[in-house]
Structure formats: structure tokens, C-alpha cells
ModelCIF file with pLDDT and N, C-alpha, C, O atoms, coordinates in Angstrom:
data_MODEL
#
_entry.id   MODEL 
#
_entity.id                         1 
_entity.type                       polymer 
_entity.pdbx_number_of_molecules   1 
#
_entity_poly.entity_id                      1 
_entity_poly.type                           'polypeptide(L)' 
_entity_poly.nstd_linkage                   no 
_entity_poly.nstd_monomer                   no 
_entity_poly.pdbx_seq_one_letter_code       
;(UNK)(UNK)(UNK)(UNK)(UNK)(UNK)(UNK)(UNK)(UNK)(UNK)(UNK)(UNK)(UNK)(UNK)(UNK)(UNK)
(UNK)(UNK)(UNK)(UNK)(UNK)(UNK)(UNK)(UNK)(UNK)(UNK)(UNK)(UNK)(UNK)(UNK)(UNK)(UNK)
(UNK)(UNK)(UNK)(UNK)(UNK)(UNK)(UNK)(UNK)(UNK)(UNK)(UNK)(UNK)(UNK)
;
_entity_poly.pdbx_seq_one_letter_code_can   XXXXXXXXXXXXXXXXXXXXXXXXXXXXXXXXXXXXXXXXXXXXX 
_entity_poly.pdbx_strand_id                 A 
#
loop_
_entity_poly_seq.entity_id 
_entity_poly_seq.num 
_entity_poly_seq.mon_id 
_entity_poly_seq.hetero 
1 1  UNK n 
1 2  UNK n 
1 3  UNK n 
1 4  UNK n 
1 5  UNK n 
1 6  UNK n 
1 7  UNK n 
1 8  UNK n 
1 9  UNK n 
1 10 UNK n 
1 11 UNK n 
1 12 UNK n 
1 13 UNK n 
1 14 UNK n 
1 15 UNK n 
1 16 UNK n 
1 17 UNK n 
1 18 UNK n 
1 19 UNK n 
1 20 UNK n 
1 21 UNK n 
1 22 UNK n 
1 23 UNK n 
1 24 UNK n 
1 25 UNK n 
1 26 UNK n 
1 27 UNK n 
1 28 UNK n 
1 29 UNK n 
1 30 UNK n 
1 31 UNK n 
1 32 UNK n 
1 33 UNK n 
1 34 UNK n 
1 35 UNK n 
1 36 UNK n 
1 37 UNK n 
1 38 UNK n 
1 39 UNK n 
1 40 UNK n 
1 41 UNK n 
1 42 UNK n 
1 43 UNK n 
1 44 UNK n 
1 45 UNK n 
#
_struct_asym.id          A 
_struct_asym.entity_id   1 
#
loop_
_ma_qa_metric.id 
_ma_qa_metric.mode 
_ma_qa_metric.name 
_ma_qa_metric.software_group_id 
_ma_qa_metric.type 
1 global pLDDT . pLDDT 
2 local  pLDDT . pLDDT 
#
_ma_qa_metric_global.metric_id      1 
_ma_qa_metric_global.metric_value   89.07 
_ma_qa_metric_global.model_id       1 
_ma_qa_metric_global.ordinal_id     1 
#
loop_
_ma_qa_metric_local.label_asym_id 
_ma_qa_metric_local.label_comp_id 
_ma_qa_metric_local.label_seq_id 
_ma_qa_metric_local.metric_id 
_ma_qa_metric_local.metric_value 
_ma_qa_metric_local.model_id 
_ma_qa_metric_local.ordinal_id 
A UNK 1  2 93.00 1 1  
A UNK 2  2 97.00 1 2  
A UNK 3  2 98.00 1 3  
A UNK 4  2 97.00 1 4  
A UNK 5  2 96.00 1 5  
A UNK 6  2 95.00 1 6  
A UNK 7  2 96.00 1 7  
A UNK 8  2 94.00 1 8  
A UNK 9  2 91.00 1 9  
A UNK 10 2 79.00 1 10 
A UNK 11 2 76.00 1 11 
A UNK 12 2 83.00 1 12 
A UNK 13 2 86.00 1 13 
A UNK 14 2 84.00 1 14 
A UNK 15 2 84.00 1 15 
A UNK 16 2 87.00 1 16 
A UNK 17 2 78.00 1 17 
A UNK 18 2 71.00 1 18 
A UNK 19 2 70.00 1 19 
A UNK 20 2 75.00 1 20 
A UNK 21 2 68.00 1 21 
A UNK 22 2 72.00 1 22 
A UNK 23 2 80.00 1 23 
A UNK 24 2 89.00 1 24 
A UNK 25 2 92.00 1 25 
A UNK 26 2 95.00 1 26 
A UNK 27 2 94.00 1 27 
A UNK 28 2 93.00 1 28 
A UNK 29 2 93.00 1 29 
A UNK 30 2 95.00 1 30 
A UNK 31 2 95.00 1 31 
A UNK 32 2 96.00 1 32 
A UNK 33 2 97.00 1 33 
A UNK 34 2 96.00 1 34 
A UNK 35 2 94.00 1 35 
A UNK 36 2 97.00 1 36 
A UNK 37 2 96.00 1 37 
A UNK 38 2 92.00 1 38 
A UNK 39 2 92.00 1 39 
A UNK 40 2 94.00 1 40 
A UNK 41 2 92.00 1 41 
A UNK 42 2 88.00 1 42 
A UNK 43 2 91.00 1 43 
A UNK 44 2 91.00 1 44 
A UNK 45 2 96.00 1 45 
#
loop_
_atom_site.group_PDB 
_atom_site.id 
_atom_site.type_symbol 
_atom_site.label_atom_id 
_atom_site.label_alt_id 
_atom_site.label_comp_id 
_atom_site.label_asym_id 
_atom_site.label_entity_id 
_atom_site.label_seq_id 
_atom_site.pdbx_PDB_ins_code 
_atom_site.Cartn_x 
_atom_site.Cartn_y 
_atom_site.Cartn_z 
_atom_site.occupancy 
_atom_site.B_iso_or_equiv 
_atom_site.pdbx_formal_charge 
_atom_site.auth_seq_id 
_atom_site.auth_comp_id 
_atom_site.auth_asym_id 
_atom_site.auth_atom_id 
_atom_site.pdbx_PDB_model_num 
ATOM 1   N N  . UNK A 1 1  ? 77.373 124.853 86.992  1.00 93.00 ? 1  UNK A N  1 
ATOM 2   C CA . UNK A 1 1  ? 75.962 125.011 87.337  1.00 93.00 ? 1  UNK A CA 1 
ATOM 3   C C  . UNK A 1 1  ? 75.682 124.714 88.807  1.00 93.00 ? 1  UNK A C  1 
ATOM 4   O O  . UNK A 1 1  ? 74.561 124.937 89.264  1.00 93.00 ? 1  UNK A O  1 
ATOM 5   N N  . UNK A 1 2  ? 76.806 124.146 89.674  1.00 97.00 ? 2  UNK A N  1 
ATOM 6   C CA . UNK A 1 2  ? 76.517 124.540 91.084  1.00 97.00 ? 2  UNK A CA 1 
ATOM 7   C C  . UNK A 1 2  ? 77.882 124.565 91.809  1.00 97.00 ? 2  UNK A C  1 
ATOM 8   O O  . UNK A 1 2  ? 78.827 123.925 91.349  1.00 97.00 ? 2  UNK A O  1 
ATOM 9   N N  . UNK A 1 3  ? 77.991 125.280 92.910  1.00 98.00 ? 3  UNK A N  1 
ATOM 10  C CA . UNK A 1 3  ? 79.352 125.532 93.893  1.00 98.00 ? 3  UNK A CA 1 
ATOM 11  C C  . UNK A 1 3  ? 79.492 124.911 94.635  1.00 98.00 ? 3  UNK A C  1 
ATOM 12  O O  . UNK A 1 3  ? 78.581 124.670 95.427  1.00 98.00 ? 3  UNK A O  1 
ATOM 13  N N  . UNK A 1 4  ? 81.065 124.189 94.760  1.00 97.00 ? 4  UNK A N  1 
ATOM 14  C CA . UNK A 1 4  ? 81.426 122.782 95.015  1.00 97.00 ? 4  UNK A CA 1 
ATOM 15  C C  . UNK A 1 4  ? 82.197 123.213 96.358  1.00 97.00 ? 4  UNK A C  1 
ATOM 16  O O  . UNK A 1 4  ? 82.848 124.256 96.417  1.00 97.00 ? 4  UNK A O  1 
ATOM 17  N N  . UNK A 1 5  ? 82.059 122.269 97.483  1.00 96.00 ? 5  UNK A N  1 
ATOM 18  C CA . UNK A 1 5  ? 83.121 122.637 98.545  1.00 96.00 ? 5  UNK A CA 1 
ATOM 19  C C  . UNK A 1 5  ? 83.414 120.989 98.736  1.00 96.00 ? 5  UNK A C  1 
ATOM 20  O O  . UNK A 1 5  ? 82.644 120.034 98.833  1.00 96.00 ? 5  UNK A O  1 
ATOM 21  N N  . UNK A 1 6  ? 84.689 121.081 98.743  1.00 95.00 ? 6  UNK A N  1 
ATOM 22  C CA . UNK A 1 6  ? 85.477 120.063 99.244  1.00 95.00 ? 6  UNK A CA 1 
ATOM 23  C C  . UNK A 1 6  ? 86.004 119.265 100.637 1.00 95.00 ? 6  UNK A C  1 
ATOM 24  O O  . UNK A 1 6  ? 86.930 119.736 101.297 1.00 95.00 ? 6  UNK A O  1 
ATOM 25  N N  . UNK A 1 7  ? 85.376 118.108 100.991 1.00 96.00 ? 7  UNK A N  1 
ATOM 26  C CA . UNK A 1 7  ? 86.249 117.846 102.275 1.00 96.00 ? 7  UNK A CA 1 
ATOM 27  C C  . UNK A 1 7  ? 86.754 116.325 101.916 1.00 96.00 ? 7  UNK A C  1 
ATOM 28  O O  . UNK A 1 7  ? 85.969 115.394 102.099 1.00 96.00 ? 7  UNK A O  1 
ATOM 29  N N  . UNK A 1 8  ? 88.163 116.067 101.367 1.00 94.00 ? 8  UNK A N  1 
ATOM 30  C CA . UNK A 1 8  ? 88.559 114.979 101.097 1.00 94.00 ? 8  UNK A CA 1 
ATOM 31  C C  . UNK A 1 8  ? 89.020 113.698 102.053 1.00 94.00 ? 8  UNK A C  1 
ATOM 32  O O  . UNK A 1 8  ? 89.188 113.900 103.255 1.00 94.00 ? 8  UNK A O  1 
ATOM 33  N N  . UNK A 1 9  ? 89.142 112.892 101.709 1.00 91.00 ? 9  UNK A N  1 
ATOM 34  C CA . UNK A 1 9  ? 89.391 111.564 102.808 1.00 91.00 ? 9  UNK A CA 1 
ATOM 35  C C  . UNK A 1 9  ? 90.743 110.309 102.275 1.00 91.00 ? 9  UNK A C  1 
ATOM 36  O O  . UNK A 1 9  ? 90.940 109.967 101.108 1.00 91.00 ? 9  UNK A O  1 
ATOM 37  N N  . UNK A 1 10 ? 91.330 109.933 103.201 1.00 79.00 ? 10 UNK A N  1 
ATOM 38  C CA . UNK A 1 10 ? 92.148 108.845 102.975 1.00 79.00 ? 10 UNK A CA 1 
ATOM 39  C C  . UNK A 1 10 ? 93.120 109.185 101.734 1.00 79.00 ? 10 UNK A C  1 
ATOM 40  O O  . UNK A 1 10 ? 93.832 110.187 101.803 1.00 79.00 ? 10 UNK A O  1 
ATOM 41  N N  . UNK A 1 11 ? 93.144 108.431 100.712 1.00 76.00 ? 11 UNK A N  1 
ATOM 42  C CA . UNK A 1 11 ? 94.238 108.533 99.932  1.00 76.00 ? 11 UNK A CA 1 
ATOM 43  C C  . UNK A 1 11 ? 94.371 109.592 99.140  1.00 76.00 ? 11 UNK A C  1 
ATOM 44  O O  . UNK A 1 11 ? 95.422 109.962 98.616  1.00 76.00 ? 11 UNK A O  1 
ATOM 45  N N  . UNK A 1 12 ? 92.937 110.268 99.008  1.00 83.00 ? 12 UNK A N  1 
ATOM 46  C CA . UNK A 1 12 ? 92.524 111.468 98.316  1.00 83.00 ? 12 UNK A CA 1 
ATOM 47  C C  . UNK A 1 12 ? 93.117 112.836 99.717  1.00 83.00 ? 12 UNK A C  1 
ATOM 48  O O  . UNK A 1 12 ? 92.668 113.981 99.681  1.00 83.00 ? 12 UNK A O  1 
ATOM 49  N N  . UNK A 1 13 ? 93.771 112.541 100.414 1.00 86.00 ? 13 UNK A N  1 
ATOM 50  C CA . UNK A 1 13 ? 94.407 113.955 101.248 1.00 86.00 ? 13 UNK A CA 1 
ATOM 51  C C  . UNK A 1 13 ? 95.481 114.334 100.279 1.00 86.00 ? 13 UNK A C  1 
ATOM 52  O O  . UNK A 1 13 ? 95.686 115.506 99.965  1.00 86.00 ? 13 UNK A O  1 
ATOM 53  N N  . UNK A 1 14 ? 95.867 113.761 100.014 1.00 84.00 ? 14 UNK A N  1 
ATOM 54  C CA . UNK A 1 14 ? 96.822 113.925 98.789  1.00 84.00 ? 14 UNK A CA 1 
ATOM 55  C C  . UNK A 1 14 ? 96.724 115.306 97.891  1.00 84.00 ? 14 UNK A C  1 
ATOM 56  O O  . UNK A 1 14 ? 97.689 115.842 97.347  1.00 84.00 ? 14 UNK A O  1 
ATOM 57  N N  . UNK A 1 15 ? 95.088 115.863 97.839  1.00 84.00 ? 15 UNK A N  1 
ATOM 58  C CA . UNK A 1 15 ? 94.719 116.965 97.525  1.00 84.00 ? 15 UNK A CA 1 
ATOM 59  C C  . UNK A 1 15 ? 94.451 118.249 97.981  1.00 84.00 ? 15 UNK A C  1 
ATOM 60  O O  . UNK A 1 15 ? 93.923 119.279 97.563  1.00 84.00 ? 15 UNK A O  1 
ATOM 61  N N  . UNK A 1 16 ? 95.194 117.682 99.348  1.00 87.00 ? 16 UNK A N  1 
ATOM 62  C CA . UNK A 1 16 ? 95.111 119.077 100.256 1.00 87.00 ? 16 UNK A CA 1 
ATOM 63  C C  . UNK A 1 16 ? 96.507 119.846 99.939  1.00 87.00 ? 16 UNK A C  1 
ATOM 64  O O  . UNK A 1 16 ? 96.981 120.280 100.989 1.00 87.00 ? 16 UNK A O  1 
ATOM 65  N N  . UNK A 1 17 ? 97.218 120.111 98.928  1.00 78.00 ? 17 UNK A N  1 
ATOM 66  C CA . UNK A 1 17 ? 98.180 120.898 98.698  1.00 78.00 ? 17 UNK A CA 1 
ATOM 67  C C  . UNK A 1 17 ? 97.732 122.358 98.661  1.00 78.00 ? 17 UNK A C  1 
ATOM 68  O O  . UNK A 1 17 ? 96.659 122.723 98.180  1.00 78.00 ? 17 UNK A O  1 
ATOM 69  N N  . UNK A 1 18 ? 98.799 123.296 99.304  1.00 71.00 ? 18 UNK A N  1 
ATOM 70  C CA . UNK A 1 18 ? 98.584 124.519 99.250  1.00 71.00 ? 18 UNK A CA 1 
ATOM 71  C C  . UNK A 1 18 ? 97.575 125.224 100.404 1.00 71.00 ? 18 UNK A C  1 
ATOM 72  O O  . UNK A 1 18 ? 97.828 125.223 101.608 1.00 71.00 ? 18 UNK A O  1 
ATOM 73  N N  . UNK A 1 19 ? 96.568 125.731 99.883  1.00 70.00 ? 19 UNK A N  1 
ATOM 74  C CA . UNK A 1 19 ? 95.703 126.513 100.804 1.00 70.00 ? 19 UNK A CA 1 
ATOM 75  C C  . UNK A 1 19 ? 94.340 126.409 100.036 1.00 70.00 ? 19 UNK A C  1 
ATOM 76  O O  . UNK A 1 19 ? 94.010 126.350 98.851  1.00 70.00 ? 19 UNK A O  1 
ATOM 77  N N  . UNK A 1 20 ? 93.540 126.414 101.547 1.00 75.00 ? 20 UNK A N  1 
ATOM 78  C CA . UNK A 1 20 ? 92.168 126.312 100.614 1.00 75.00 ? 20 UNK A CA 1 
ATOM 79  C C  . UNK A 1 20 ? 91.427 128.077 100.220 1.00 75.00 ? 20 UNK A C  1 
ATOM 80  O O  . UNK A 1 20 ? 90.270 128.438 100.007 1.00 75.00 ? 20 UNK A O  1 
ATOM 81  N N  . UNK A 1 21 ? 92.460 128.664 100.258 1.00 68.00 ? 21 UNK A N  1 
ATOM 82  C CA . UNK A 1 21 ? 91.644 129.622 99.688  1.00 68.00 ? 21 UNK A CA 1 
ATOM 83  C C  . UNK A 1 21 ? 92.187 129.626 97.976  1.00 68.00 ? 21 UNK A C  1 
ATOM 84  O O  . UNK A 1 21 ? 91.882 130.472 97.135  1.00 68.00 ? 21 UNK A O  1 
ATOM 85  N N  . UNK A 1 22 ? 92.940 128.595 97.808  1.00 72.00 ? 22 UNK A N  1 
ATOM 86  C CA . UNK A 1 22 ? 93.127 128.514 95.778  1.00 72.00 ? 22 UNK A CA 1 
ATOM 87  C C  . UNK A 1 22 ? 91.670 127.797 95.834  1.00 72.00 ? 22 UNK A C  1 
ATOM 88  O O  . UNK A 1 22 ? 90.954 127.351 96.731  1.00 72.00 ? 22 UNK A O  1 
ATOM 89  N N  . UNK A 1 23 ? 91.590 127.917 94.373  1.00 80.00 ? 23 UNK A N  1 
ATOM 90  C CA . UNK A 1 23 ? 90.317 127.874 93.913  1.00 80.00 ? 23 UNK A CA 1 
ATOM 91  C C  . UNK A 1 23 ? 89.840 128.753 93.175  1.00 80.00 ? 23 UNK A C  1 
ATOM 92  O O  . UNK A 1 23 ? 90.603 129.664 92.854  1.00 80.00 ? 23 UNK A O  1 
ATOM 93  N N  . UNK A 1 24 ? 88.357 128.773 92.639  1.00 89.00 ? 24 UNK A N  1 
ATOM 94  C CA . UNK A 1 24 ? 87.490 129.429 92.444  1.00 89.00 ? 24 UNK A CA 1 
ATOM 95  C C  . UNK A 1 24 ? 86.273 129.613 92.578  1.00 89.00 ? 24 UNK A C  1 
ATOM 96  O O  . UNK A 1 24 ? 85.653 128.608 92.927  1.00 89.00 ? 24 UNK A O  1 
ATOM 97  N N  . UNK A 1 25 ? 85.675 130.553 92.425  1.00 92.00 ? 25 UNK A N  1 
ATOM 98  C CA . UNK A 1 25 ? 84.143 131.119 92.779  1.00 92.00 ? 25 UNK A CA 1 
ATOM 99  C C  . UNK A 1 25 ? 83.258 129.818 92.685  1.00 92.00 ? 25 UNK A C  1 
ATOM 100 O O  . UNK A 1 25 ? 82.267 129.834 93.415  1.00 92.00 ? 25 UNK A O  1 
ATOM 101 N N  . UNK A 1 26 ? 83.421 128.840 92.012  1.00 95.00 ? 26 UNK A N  1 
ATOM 102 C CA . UNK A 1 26 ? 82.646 127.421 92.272  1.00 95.00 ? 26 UNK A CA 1 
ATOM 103 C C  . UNK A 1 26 ? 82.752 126.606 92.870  1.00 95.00 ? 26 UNK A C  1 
ATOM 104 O O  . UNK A 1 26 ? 81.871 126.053 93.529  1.00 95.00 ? 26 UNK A O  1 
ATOM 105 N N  . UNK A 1 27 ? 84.343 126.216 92.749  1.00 94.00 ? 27 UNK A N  1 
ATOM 106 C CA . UNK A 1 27 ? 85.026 124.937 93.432  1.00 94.00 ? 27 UNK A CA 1 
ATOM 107 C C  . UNK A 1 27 ? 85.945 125.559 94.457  1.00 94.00 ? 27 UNK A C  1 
ATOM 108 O O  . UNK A 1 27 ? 86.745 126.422 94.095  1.00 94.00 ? 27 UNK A O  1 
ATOM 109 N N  . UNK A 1 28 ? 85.886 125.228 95.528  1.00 93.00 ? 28 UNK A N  1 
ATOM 110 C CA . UNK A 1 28 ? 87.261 124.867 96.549  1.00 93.00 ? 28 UNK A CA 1 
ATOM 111 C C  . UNK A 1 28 ? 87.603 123.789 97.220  1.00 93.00 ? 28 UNK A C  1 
ATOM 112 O O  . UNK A 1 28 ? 86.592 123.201 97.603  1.00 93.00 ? 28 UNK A O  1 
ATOM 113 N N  . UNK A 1 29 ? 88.727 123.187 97.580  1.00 93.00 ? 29 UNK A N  1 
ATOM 114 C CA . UNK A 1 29 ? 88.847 122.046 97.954  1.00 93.00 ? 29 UNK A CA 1 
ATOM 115 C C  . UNK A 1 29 ? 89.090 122.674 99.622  1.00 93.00 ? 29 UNK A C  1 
ATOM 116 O O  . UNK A 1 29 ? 90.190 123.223 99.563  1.00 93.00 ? 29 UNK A O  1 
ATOM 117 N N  . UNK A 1 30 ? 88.589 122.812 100.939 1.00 95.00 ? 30 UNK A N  1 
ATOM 118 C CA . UNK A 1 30 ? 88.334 122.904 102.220 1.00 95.00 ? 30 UNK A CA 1 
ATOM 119 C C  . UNK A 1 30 ? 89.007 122.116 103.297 1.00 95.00 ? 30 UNK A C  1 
ATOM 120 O O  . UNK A 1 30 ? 89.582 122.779 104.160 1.00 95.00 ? 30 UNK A O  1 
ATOM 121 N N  . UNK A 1 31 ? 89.027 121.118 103.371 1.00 95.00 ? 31 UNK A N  1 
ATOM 122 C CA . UNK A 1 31 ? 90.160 120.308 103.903 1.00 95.00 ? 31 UNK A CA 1 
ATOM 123 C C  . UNK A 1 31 ? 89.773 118.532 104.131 1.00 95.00 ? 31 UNK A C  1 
ATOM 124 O O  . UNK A 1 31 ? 89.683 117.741 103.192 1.00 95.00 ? 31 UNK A O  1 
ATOM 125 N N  . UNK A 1 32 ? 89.609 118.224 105.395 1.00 96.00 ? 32 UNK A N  1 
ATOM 126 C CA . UNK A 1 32 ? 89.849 116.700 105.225 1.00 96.00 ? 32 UNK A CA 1 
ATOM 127 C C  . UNK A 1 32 ? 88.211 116.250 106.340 1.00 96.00 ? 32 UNK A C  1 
ATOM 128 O O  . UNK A 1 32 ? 87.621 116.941 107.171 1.00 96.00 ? 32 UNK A O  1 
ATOM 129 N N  . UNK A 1 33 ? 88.024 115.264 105.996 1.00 97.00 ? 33 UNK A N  1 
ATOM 130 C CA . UNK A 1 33 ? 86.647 114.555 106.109 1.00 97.00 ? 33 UNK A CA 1 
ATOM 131 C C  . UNK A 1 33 ? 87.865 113.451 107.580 1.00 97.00 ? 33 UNK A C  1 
ATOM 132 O O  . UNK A 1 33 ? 89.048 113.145 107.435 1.00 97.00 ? 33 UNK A O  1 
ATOM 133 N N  . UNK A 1 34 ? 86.975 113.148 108.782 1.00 96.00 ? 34 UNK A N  1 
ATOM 134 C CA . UNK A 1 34 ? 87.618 112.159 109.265 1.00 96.00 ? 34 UNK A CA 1 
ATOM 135 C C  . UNK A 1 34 ? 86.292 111.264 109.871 1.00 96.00 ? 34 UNK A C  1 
ATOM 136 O O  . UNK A 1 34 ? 85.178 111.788 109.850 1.00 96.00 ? 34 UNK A O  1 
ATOM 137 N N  . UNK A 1 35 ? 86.432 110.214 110.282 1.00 94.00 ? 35 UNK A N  1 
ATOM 138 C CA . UNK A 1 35 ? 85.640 109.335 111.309 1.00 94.00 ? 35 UNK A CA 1 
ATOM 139 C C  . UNK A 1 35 ? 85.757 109.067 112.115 1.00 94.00 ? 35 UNK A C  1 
ATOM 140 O O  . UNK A 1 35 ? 86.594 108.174 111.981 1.00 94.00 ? 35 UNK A O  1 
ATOM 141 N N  . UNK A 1 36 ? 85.358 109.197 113.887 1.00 97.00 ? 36 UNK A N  1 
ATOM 142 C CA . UNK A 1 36 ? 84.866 109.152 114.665 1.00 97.00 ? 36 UNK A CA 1 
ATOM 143 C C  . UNK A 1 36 ? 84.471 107.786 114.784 1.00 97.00 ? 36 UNK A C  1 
ATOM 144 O O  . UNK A 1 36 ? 85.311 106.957 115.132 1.00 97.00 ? 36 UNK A O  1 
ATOM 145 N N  . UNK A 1 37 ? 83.295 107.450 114.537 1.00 96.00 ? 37 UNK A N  1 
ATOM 146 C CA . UNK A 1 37 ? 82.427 106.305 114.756 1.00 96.00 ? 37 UNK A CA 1 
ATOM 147 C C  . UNK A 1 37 ? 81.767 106.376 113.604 1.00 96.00 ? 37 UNK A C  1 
ATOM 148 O O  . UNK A 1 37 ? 82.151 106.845 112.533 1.00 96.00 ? 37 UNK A O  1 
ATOM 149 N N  . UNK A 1 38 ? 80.548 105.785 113.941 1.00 92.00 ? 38 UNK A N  1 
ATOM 150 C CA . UNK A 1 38 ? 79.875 104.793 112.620 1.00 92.00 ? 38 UNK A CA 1 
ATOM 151 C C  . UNK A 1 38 ? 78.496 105.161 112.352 1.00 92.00 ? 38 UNK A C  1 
ATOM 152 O O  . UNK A 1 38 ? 78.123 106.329 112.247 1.00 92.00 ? 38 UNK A O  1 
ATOM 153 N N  . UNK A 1 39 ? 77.728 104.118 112.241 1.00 92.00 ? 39 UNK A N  1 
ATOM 154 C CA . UNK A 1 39 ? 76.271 104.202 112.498 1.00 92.00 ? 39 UNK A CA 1 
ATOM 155 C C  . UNK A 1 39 ? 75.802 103.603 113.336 1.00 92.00 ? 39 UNK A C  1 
ATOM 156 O O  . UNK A 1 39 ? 76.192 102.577 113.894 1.00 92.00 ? 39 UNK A O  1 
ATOM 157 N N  . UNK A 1 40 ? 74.751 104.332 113.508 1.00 94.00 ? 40 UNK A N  1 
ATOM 158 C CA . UNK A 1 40 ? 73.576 104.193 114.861 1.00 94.00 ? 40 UNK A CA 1 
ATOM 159 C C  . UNK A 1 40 ? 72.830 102.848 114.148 1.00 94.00 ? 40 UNK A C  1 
ATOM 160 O O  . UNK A 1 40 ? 72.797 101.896 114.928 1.00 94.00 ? 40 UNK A O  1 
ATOM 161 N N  . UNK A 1 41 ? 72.371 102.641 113.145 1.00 92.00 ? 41 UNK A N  1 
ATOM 162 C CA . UNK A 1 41 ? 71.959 101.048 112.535 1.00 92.00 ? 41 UNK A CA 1 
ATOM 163 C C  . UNK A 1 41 ? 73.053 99.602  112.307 1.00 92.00 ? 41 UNK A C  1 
ATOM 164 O O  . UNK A 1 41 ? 72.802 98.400  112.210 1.00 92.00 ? 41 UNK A O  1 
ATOM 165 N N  . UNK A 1 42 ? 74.048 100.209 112.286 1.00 88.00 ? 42 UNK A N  1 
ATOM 166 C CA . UNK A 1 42 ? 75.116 99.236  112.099 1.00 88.00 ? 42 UNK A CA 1 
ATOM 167 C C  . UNK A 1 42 ? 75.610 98.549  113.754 1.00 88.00 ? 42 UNK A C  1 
ATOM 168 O O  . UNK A 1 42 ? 76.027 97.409  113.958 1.00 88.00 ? 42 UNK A O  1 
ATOM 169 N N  . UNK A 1 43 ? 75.382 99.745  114.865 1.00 91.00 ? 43 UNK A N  1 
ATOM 170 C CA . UNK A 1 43 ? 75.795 99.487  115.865 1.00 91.00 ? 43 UNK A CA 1 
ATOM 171 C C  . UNK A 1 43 ? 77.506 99.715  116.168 1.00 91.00 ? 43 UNK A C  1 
ATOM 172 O O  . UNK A 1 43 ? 78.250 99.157  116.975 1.00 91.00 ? 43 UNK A O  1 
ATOM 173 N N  . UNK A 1 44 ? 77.760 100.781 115.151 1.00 91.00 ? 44 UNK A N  1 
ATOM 174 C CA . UNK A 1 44 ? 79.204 101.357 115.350 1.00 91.00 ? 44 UNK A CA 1 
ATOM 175 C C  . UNK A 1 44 ? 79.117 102.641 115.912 1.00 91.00 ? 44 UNK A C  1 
ATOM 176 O O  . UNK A 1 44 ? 80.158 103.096 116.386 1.00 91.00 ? 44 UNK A O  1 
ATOM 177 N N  . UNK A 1 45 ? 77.743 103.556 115.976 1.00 96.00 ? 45 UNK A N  1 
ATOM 178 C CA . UNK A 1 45 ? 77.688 104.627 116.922 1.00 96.00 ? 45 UNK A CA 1 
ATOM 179 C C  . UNK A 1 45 ? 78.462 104.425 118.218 1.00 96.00 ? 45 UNK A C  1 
ATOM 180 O O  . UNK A 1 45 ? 78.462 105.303 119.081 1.00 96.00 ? 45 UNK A O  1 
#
């Protein structure tokens, strides 16, 4: 009931096998999420 795109992180890269065009018309897993910095309230910007 809704189409999922994937950007995984840390121990979950583990799920970047293959290519992101496997999948289907709902779900694909896309690739990897990283961090930079932080927040602008925390004072990690």
C-alpha cells in the first residue's frame, strides 16, 4: 500500500548486495545513508 526506497546505514550495508535495480515495483533497496555532521540544536552542525 505504499513504494518503499531504501537508503541503508552501518551494520545494515550488509544489504547492499547485488544491484539496486533488483527489486520490485514497490520496494528497492538504493544504496547507503552516511553522516557528515549533526544538528544545528545539538551544536554538531
Amino acid at each position: 500500500h505504499i513504494r518503499q526506497f531504501m537508503y541503508y546505514r552501518g551494520d545494515n550495508l550488509k544489504y547492499l548486495d547485488g544491484s539496486p535495480q533488483a527489486g520490485s515495483d514497490y520496494f528497492r533497496v538504493l544504496g547507503a545513508k552516511f553522516w557528515y555532521d549533526g544538528s544545528p540544536y545539538s551544536g554538531s552542525m
